[in-house]
Structure formats: C-alpha cells, structure tokens
C-alpha atoms as a PDB file:
ATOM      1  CA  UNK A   1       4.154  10.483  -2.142  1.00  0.00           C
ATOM      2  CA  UNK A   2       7.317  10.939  -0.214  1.00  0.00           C
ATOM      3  CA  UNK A   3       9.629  13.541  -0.248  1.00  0.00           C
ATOM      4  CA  UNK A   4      13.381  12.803  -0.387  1.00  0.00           C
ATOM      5  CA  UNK A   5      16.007  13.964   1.687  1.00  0.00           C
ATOM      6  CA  UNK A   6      18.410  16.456  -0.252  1.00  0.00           C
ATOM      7  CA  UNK A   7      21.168  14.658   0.419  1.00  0.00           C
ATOM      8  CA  UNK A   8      19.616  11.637  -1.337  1.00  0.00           C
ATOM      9  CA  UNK A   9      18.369  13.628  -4.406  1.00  0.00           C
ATOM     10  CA  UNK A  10      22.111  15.407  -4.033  1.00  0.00           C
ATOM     11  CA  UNK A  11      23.753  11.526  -4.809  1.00  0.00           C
ATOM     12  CA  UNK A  12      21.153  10.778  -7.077  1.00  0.00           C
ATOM     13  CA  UNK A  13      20.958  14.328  -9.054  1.00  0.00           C
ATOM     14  CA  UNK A  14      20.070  13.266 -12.824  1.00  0.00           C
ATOM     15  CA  UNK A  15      19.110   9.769 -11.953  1.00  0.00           C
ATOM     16  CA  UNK A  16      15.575   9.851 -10.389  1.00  0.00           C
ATOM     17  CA  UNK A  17      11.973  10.188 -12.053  1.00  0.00           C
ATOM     18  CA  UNK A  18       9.285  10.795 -11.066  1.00  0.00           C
ATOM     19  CA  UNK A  19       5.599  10.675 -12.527  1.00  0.00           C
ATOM     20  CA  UNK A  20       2.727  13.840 -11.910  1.00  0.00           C
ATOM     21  CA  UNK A  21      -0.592  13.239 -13.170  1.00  0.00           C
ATOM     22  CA  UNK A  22      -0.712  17.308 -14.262  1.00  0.00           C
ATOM     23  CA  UNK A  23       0.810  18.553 -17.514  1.00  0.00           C
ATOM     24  CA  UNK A  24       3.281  20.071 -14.648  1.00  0.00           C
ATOM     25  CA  UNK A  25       3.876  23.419 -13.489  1.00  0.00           C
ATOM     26  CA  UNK A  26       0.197  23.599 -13.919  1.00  0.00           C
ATOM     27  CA  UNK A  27      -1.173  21.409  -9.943  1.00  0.00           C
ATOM     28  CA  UNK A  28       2.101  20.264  -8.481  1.00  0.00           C
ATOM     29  CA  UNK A  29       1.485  18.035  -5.317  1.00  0.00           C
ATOM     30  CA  UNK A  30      -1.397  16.109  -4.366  1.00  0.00           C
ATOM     31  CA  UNK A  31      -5.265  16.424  -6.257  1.00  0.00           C
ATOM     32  CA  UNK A  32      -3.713  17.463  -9.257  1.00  0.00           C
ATOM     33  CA  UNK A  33      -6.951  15.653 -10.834  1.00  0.00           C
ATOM     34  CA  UNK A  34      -9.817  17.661  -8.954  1.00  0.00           C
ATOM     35  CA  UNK A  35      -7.787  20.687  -9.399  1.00  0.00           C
ATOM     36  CA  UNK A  36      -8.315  20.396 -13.533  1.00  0.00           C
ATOM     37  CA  UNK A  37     -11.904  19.629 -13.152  1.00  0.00           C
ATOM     38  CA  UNK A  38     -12.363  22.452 -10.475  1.00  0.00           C
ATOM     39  CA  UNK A  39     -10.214  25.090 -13.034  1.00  0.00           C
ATOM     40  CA  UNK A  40     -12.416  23.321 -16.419  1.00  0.00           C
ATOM     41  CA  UNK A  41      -9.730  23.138 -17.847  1.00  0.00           C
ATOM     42  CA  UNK A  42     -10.280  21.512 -21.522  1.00  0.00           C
ATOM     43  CA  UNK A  43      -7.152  19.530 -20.834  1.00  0.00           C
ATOM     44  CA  UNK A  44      -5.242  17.699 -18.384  1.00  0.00           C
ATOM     45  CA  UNK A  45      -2.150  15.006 -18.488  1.00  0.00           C
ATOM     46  CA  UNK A  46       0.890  13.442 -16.766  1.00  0.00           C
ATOM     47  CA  UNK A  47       4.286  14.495 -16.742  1.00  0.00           C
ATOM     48  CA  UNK A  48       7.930  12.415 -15.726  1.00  0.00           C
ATOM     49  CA  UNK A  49      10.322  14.975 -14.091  1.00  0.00           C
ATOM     50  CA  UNK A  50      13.296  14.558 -12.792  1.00  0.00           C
ATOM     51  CA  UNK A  51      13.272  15.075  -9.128  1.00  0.00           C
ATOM     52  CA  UNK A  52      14.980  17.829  -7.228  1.00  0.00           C
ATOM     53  CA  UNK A  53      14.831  19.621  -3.889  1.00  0.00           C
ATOM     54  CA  UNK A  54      11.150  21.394  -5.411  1.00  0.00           C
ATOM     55  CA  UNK A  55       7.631  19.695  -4.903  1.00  0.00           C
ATOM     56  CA  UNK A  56       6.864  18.500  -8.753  1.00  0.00           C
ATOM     57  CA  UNK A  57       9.465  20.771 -10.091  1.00  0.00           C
ATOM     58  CA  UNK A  58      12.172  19.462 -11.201  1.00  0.00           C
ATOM     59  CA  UNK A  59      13.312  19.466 -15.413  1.00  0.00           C
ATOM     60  CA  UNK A  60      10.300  18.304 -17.464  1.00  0.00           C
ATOM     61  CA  UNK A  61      11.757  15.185 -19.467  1.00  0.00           C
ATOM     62  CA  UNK A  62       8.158  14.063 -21.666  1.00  0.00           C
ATOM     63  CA  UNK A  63       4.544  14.997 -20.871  1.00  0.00           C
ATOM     64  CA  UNK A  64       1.259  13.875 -22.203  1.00  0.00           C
ATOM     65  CA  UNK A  65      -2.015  15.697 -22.435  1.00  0.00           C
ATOM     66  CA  UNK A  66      -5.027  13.961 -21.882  1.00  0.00           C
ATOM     67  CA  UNK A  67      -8.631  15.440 -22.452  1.00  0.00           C
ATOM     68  CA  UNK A  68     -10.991  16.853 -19.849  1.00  0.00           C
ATOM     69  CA  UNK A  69     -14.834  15.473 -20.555  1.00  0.00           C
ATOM     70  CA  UNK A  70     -17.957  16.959 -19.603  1.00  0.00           C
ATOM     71  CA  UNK A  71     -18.786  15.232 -16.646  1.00  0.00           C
ATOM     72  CA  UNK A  72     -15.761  13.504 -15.562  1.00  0.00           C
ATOM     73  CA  UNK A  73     -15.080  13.283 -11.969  1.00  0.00           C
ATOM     74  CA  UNK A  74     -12.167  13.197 -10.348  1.00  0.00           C
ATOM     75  CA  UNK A  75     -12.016   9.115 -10.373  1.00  0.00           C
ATOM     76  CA  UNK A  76     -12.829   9.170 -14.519  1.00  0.00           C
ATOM     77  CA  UNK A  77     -10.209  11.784 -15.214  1.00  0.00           C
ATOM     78  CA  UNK A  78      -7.741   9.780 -12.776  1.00  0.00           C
ATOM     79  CA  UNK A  79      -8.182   6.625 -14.946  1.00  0.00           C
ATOM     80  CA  UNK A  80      -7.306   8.114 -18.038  1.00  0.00           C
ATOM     81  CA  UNK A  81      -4.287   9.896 -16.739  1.00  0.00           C
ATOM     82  CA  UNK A  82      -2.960   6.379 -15.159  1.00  0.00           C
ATOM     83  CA  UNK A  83      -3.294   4.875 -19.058  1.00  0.00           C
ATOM     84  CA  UNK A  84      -1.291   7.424 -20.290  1.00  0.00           C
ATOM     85  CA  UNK A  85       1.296   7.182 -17.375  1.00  0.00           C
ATOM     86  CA  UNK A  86       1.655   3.701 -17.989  1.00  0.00           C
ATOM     87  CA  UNK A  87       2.754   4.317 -21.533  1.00  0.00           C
ATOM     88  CA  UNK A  88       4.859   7.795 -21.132  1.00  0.00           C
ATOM     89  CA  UNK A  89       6.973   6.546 -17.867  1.00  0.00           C
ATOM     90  CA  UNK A  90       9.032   4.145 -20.149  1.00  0.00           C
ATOM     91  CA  UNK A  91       9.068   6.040 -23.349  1.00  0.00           C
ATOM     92  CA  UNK A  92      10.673   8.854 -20.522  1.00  0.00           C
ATOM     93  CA  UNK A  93      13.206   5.639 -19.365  1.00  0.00           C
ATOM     94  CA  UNK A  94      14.410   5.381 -22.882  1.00  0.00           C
ATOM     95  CA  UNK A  95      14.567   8.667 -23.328  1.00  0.00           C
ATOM     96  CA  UNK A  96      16.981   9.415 -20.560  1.00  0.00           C
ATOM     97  CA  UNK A  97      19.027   6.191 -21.301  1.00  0.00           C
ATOM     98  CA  UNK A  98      19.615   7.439 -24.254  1.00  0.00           C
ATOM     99  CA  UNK A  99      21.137  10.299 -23.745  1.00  0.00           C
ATOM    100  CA  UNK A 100      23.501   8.723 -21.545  1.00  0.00           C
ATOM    101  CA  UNK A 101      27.115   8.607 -23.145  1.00  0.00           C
ATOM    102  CA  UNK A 102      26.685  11.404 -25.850  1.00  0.00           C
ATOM    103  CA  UNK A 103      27.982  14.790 -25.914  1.00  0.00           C
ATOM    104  CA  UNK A 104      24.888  17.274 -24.958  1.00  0.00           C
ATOM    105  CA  UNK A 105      24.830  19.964 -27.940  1.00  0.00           C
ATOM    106  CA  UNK A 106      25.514  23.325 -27.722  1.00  0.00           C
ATOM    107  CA  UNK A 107      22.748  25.036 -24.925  1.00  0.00           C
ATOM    108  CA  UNK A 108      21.561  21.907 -23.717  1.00  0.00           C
END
C-alpha cells in the first residue's frame, strides 16, 4: 500500500481506483480481514474507491459482500475476498468508462 502525493491524486482526481478488501468505511487501511473476524461480523467484502487525499475514503464506485464463516481465519476470509476482487475491479473499470462522455443527471 502506498500513499500518493496530493499533488498526484490532484492531476489524477477522478481517474484512479483503488481496491479495499472491507465493505469500506467499515476497516479502512491495513488488516481489514482480522478486523471482521475480531468484530464477528456475519459479513465482510471488497470495495473499488476512487482515491483521494483520505486513507480508503474516497467515493465508493461498486462493493461486494462476502460471508464471514465460523472458523475462518484471517488467511480463509482473505481468499475469498481476493475472488471477489478479481471479479468486481473490472465490472468497477466498466463502470467508470462508462460514464465517461455523458451528461451526469440532476444531483449526481
């Protein structure tokens, strides 16, 4: 993990992702995994975000949840999550590329 300098994220605003393994604003930053197993939590996830000057806290573009099992450990729970990343990071691409060029509605 690396954070960027602002005047990067400044030239960039709108046009960098980024990928949490937490249904984010729930465990921004690192061990996002052992902090769902150490809350129970019943459920977990991933989230792509566009990145600005906050740690993991930037506009929420798609998350998916991902159940917590009885037993997992932080390694089980990881796995899972990376699946799911693997398959939400480029439905979040499209996403965003397609909402390049149009006219954002009314409150958007």
């Amino acid at each position: 993990m690396r954070v960027l300098p602002g005047e990067f994220i400044e030239a960039y605003r709108g046009r960098i992702l980024n990928i949490h393994p937490s249904l984010l604003p729930l465990f921004p930053g690192l061990d996002a995994q052992r902090q769902a197993i150490e809350h129970e939590l019943e459920s977990s996830g991933c989230t792509v975000h566009f990145v600005d000057e906050t740690l993991d806290g930037g506009p929420i573009i798609a998350q998916r949840v991902v159940r917590v099992h009885k037993g997992d450990t932080i390694e089980s729970l990881s796995a899972r999550i990376l699946e799911e990343e693997h398959k939400l990071y480029p439905e979040a691409v499209s996403m965003v590329l397609g909402s390049i060029g149009r006219v954002p509605a009314a409150g958007e």
